[in-house]
Protein backbone atom coordinates (compact mmCIF):
# COMPACT_ATOMS: atom_id res chain seq x y z
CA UNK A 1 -40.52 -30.99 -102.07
CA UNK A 2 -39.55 -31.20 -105.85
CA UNK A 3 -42.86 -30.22 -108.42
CA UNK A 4 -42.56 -30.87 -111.99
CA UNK A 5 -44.84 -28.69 -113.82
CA UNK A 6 -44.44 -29.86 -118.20
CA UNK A 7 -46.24 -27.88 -120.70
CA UNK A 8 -49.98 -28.01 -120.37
CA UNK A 9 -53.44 -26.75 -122.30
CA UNK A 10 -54.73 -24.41 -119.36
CA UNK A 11 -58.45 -23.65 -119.41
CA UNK A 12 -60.98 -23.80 -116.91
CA UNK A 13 -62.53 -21.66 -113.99
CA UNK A 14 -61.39 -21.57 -110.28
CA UNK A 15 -63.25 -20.49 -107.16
CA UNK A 16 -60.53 -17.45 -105.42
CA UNK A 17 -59.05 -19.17 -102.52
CA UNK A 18 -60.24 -16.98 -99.32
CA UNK A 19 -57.74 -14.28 -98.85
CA UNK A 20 -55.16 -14.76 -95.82
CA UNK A 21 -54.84 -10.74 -95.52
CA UNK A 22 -58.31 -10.34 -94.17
CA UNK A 23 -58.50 -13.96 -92.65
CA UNK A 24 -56.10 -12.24 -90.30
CA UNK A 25 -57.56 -9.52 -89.44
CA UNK A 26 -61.23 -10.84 -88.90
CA UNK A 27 -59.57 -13.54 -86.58
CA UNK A 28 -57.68 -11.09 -84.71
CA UNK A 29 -60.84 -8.71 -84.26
CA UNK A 30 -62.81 -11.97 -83.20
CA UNK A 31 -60.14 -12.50 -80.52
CA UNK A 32 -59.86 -9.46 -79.13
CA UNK A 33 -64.33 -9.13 -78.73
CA UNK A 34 -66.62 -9.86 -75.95
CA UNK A 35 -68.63 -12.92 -76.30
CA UNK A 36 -68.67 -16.10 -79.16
CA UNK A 37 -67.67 -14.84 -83.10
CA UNK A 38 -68.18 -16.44 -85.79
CA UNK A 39 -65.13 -16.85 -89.53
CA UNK A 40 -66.32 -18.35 -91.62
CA UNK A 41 -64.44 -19.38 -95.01
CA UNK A 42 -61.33 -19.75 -93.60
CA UNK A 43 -58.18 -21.70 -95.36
CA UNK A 44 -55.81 -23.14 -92.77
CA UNK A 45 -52.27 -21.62 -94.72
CA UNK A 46 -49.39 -21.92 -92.11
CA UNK A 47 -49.80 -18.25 -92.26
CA UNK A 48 -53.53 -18.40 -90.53
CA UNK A 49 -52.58 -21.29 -88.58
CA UNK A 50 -49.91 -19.22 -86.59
CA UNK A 51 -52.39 -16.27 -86.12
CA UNK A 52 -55.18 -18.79 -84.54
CA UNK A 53 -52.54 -20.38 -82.40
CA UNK A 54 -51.24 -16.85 -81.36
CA UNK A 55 -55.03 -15.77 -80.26
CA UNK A 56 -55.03 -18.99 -78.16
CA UNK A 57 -51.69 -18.40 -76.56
CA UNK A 58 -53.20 -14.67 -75.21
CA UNK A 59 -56.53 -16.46 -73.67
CA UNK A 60 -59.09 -17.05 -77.01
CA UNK A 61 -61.47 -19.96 -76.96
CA UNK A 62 -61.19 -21.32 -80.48
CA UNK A 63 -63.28 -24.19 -82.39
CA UNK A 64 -62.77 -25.24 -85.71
CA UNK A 65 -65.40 -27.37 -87.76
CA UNK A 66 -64.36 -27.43 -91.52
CA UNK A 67 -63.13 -23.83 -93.08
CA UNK A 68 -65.38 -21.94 -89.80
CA UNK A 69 -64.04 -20.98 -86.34
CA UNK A 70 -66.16 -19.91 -83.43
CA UNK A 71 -64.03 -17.73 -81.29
CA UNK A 72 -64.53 -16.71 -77.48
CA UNK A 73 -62.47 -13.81 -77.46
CA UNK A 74 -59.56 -12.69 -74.65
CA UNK A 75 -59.23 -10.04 -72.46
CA UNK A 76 -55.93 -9.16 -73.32
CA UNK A 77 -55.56 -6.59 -70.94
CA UNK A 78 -56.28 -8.92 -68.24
CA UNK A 79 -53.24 -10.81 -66.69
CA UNK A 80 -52.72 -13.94 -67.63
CA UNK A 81 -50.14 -14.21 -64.50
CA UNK A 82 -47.38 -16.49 -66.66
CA UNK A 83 -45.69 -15.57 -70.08
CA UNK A 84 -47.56 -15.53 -73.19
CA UNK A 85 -45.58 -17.56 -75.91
CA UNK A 86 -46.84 -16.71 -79.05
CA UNK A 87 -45.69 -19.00 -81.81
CA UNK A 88 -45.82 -16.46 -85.43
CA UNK A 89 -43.48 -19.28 -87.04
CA UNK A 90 -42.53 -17.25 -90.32
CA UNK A 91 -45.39 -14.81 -90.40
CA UNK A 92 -44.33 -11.45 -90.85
CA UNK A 93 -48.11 -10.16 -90.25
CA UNK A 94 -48.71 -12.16 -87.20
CA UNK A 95 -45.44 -10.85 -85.47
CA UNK A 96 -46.28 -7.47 -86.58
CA UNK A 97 -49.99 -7.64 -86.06
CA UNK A 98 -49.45 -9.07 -81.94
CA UNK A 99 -46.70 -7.22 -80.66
CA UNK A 100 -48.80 -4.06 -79.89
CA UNK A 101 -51.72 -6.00 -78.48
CA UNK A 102 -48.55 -7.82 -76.07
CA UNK A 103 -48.07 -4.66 -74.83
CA UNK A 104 -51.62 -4.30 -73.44
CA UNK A 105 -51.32 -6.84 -70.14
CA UNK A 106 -48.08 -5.24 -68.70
CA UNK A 107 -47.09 -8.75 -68.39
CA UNK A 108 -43.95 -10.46 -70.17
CA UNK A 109 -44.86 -11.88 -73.66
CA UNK A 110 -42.81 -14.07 -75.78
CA UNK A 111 -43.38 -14.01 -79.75
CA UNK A 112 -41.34 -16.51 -81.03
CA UNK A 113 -40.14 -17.06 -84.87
CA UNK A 114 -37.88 -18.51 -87.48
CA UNK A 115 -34.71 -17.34 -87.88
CA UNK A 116 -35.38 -15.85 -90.91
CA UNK A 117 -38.72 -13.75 -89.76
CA UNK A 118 -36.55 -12.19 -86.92
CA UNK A 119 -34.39 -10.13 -89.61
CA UNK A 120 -37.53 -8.61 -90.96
CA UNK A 121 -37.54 -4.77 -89.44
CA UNK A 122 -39.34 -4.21 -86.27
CA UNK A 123 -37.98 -0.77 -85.11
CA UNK A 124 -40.83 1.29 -85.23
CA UNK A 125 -41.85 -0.89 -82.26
CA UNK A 126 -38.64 -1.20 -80.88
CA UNK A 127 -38.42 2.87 -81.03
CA UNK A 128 -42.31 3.02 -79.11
CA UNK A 129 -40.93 0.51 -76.41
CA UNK A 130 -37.76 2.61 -76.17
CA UNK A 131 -40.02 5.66 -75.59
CA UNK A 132 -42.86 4.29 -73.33
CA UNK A 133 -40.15 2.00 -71.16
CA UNK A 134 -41.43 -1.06 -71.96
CA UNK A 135 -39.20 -3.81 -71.92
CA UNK A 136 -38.17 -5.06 -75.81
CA UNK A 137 -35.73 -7.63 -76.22
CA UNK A 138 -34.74 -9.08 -79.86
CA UNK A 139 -33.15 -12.27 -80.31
CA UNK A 140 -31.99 -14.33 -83.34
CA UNK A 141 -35.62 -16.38 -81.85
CA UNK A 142 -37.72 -14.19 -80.39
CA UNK A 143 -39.05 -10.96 -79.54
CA UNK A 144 -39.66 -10.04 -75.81
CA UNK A 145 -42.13 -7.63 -74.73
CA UNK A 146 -42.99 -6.27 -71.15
CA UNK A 147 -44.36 -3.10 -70.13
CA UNK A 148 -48.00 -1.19 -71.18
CA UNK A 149 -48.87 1.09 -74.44
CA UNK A 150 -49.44 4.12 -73.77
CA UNK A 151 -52.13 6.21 -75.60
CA UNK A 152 -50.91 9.46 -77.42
CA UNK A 153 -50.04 10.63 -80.45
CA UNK A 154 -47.88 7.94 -82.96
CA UNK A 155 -45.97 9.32 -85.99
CA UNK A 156 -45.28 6.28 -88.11
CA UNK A 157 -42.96 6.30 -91.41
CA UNK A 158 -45.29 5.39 -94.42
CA UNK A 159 -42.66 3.40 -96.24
CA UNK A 160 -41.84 1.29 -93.88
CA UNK A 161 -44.75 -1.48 -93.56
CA UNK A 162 -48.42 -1.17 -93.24
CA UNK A 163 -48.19 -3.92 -90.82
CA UNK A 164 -47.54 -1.32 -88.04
CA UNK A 165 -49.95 0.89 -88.55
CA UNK A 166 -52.48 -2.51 -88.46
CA UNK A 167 -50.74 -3.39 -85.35
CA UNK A 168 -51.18 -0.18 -83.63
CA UNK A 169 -55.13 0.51 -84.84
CA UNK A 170 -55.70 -3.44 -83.21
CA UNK A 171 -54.56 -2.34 -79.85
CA UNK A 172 -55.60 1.67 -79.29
CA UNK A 173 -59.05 1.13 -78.89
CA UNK A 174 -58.34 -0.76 -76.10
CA UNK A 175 -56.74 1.91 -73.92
CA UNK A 176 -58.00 4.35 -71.55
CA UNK A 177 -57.02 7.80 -73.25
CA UNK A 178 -57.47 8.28 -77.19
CA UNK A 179 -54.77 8.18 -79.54
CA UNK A 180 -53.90 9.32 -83.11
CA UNK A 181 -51.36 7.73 -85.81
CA UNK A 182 -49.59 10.10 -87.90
CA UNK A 183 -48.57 8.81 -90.83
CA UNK A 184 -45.41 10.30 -92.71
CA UNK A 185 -45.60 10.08 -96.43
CA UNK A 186 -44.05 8.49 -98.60
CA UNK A 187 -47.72 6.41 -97.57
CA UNK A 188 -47.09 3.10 -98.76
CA UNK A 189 -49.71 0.02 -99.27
CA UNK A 190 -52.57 2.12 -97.49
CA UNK A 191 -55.03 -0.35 -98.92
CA UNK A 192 -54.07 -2.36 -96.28
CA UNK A 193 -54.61 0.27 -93.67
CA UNK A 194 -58.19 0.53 -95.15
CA UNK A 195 -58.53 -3.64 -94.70
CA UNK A 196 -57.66 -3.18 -91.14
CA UNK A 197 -60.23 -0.41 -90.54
CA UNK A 198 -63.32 -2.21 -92.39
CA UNK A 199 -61.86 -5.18 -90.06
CA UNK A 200 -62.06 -3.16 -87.07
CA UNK A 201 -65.71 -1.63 -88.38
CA UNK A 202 -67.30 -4.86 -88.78
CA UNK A 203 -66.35 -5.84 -84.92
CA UNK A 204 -67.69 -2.42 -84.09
CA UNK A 205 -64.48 -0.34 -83.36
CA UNK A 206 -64.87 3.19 -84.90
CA UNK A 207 -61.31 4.79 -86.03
CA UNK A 208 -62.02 8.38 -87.77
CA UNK A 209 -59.67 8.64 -90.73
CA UNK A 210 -58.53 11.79 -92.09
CA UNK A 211 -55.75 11.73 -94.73
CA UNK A 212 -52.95 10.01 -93.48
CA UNK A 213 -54.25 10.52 -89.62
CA UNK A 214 -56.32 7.84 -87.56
CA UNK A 215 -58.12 9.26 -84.65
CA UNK A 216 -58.39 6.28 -82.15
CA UNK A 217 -61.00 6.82 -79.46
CA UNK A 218 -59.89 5.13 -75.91
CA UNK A 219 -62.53 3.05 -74.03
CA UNK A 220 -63.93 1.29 -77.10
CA UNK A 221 -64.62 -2.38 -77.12
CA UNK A 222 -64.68 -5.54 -79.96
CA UNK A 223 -68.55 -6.56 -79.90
CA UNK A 224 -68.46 -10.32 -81.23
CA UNK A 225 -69.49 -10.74 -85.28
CA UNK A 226 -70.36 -13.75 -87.53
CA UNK A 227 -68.15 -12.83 -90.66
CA UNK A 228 -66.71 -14.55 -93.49
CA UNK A 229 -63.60 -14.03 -95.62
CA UNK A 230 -64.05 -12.95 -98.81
CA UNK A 231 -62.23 -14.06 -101.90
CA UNK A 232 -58.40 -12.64 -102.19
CA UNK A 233 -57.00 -10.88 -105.21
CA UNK A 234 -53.48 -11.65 -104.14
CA UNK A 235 -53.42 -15.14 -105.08
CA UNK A 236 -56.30 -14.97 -107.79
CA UNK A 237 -53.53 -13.09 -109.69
CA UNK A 238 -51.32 -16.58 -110.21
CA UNK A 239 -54.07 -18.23 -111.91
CA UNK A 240 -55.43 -14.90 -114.20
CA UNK A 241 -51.51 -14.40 -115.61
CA UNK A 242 -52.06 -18.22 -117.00
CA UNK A 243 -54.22 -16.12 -119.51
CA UNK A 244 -50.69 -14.52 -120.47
CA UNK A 245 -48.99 -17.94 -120.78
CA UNK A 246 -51.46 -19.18 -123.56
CA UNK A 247 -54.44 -20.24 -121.26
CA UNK A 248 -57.94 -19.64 -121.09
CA UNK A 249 -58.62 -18.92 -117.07
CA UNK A 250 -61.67 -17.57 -115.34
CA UNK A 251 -61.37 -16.83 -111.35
CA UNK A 252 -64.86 -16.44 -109.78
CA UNK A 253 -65.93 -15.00 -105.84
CA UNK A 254 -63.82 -11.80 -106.19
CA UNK A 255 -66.17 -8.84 -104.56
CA UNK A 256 -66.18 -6.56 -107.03
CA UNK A 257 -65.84 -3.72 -103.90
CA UNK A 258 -62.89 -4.96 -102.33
CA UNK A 259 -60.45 -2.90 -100.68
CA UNK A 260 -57.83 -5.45 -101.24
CA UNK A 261 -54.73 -3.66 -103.14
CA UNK A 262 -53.65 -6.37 -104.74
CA UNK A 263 -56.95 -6.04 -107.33
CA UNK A 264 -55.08 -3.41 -109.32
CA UNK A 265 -53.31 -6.84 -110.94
CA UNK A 266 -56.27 -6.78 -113.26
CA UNK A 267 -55.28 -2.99 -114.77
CA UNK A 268 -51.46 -3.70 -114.12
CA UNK A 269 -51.56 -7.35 -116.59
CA UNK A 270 -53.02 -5.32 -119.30
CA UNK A 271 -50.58 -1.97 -118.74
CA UNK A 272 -47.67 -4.87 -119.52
CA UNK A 273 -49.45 -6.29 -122.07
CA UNK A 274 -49.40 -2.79 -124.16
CA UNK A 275 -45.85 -1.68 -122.84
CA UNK A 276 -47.56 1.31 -121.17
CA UNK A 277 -44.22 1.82 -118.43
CA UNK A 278 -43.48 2.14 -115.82
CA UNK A 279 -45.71 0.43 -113.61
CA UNK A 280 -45.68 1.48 -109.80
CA UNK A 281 -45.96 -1.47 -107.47
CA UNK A 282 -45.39 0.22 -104.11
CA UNK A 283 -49.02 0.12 -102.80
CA UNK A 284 -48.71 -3.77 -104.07
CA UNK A 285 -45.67 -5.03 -103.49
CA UNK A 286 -46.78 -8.51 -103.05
CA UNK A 287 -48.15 -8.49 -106.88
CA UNK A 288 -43.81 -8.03 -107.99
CA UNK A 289 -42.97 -12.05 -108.90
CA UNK A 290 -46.00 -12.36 -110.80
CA UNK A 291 -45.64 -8.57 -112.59
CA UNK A 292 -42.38 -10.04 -113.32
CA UNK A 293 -43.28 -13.44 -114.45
CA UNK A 294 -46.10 -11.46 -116.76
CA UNK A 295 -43.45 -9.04 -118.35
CA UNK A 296 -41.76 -11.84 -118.71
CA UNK A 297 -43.89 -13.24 -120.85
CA UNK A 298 -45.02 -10.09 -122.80
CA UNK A 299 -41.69 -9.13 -123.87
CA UNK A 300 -40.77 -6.93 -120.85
CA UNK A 301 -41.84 -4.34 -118.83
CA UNK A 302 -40.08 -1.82 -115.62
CA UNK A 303 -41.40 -1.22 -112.34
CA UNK A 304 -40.71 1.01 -109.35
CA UNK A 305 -41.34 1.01 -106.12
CA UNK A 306 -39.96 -2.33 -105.65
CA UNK A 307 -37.38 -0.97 -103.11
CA UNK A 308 -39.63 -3.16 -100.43
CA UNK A 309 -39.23 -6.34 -102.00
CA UNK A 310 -35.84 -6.56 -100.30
CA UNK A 311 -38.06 -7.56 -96.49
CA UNK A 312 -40.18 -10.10 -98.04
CA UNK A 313 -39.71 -13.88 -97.49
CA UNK A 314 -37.50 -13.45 -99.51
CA UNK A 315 -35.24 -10.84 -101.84
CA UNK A 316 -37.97 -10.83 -104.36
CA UNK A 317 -36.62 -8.94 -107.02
CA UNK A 318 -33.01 -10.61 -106.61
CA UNK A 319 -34.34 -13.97 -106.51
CA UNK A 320 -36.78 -13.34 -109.29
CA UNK A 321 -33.53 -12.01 -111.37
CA UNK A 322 -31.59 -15.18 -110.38
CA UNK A 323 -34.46 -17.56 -111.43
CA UNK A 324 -35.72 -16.15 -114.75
CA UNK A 325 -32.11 -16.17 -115.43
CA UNK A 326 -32.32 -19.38 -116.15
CA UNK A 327 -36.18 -19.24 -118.05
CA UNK A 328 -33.90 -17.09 -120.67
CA UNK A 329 -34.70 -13.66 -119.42
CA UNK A 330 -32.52 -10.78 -117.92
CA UNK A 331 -33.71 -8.99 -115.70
CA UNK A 332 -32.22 -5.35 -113.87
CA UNK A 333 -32.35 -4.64 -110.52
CA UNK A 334 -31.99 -1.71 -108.89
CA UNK A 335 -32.68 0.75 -105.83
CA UNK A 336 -36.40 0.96 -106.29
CA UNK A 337 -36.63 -0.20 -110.00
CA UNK A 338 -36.85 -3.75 -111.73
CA UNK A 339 -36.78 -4.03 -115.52
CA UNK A 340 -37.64 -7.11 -116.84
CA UNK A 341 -35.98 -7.32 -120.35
CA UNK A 342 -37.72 -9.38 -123.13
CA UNK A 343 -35.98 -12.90 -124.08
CA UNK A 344 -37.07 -16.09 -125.77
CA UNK A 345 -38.37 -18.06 -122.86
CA UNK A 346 -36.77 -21.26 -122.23
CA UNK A 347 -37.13 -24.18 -120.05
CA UNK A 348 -34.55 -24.33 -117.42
CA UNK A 349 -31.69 -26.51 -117.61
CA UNK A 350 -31.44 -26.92 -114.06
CA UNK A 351 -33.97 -26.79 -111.11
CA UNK A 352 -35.46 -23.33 -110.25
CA UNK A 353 -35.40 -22.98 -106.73
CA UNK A 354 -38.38 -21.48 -104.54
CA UNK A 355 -35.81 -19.48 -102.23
CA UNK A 356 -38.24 -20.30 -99.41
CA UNK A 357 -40.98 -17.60 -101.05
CA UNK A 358 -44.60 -18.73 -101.69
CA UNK A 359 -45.10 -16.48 -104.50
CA UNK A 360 -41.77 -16.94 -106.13
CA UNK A 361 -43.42 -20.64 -106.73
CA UNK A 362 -46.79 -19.59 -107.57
CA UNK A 363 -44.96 -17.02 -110.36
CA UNK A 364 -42.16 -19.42 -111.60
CA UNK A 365 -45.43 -22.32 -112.27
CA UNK A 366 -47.05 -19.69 -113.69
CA UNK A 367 -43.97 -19.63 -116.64
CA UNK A 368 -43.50 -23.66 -116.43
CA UNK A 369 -47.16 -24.28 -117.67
CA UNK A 370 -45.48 -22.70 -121.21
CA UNK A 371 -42.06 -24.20 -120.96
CA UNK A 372 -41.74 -27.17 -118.33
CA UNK A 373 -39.46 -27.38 -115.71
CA UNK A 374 -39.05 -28.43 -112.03
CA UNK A 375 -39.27 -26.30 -108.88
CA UNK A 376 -37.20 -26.95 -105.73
CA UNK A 377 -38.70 -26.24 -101.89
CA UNK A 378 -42.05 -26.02 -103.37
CA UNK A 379 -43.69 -26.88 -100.43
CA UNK A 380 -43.25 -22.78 -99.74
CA UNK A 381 -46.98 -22.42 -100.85
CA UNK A 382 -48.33 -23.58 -97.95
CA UNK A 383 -47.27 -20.13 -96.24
CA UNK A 384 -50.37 -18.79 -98.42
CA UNK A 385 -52.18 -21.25 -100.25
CA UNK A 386 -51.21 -25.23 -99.19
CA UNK A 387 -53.75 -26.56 -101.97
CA UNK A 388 -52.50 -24.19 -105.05
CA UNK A 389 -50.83 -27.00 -107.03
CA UNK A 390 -54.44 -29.10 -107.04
CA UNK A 391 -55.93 -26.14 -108.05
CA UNK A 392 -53.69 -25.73 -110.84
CA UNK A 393 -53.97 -29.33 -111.77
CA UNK A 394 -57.89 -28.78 -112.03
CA UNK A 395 -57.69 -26.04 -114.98
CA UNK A 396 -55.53 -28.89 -116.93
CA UNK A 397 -51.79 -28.13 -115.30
CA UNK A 398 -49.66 -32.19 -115.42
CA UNK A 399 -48.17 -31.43 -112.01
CA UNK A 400 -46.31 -34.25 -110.57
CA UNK A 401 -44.72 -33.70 -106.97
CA UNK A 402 -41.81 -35.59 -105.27
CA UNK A 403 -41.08 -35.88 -101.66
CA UNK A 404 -42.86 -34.99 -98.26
CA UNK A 405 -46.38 -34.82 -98.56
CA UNK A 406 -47.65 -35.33 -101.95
């Protein structure tokens, strides 16, 4: 899908899209309880959509009726008695979320993915399974998982992903014996550890946290909760840089007490604004294309702790190199540092390209709105957001879309 965005008068106020980070988890705690829950403000990304059909393939009862599902959770200890097939599609949460609670049954369980999401890292489960002798088998398609977790004690790298940690604190509960993560600094993206926990909280799993350790009580069960997703920071950041671009933008249903990470956009948009460098992204690495689209517009700005940007969807800080390349500004990239240099922003002279990446196309519109230009494999937003380019349109964007669905 092709989207021409030209240069438009932004101004306006949109309603922040639910967030996908805790859609996942709530949906996942829902599964995993006794008796009917209730989510409520859900948006169907393809993100979500492989989480709900990943729940179903391990036993959950699901119903959906407009942005609310009533879930009848799983046993997922119990045996199925055939293979699981999980479809996670390109979801790097919903592999890394399941494979833990696959490991509950005993039985064999299939997760199954693009080609792509199979290169992301997964050897801090692969080492676990390696330990515990339970089956793990990687293909270019799939990961294969038979055998039963084992409650103990779990070191975990910090800088790896967050992801495992959330995968492991979803499935200890549910074991006999207690357990405790360790977490080795470098501790990277904890607010999304402390997501995971309020998650688990609200479906009335207790984990005691203690620095960088999670004590995990065995024996504990998911007790069925009517919750609803609250507004996400993540992608509330697209539309709040349009104030950087030369619109006037208001986002509304943020909670003010969010744990979500991604909130520190607010601080980090005025830290480029007044050249205050460098800016440390590593506890928000998804925030990176639209820091960089920002700089880019402020004259500039550096970041570390962008060495994680590399396992995204895509190469985030190559790709957003390549692209603003052709918007006119030069960008550095190294080990675990971006600089963004300041340039005249252009329009493109040829199509930017999406790379695959949702929020390489939410960040390059972000920059079109000011200079016009077109955006190939658009249709990447649906990962996160399918109805973004509406929303855009409603705070005065011309967005015009060719090919697929329009």
């Amino acid at each position: 899908m092709r989207v021409e965005i030209k240069p438009s008068a932004i101004r306006g106020t949109v309603l922040a899209p639910p967030s996908k980070s805790m859609a996942h988890r709530l949906l996942i705690c829902a599964g995993l309880s006794a008796g009917e829950s209730v989510v409520r403000r859900l948006a169907f990304s393809e993100d979500v959509k492989a989480t709900i059909a990943c729940l179903r393939a391990l036993g959950a009862e699901i119903r959906l009726d407009g942005d609310t599902a009533w879930i009848r959770g799983a046993n997922v200890r119990e045996k199925l008695g055939k293979t699981a097939v999980l479809p996670c599609n390109e979801c790097g949460s919903t592999l890394r979320f399941f494979t833990p609670i696959c490991m509950l049954s005993g039985e064999e369980c299939v997760l199954r993915g693009s080609p792509y999401l199979m290169t992301r890292p997964m050897t801090v489960y692969e080492d676990i399974a390696q330990k515990q002798g339970i089956r793990f088998v990687h293909s270019d398609e799939s990961i294969t998982v038979q055998g039963c977790l084992q409650s103990g004690i779990y070191e975990v790298a910090g800088n790896i992903s967050s992801q495992f940690i959330s995968g492991l604190l979803f499935a200890l509960p549910l074991l006999d014996g207690d357990s405790e993560i360790r977490i080795l600094p470098p501790v990277e993206s904890k607010p999304y550890i402390d997501m995971t926990v309020q998650a688990l909280r609200d479906f009335g799993v207790e984990i005691a946290v203690s620095g960088n350790r999670y004590k995990v009580k065995g024996n504990q069960q998911y007790h069925s909760a009517d919750v609803t997703v609250e507004g996400d920071y993540s992608n509330a950041a697209f539309f709040e840089a349009l104030n950087y671009a030369g619109g006037t933008v208001g986002v509304e249903g943020l909670r003010a007490d969010s744990l979500q990470g991604d909130q520190a956009y607010k601080i980090l948009f005025g830290k480029i604004k007044s050249g205050e460098m460098p800016i440390d992204i590593a506890d928000c690495p998804d925030l990176g294309p639209i820091l960089f689209a920002v700089a880019a517009l402020c004259g500039g700005g550096e970041f570390t702790g962008t060495r994680r940007l590399r396992i995204k969807e895509s190469d985030r800080a190559s790709v957003m190199q390549e692209e603003l390349k052709k918007l006119g500004v030069a960008v550095e990239v190294g080990e675990n540092i971006v600089t963004v240099h300041g340039g005249a922003l252009h329009a493109p002279a040829e199509p930017l390209s999406s790379h695959g990446d949702h929020r390489i196309v939410m960040a390059l519109s972000v920059l079109l709105t000011k200079v016009g230009g077109v955006i190939d494999g658009a249709e990447a937003v649906r990962k996160s957001f399918p109805d973004f380019f509406e929303q855009l349109r409603r705070v005065g964007a011309e967005v015009n879309i060719y090919g697929m669905d329009q």
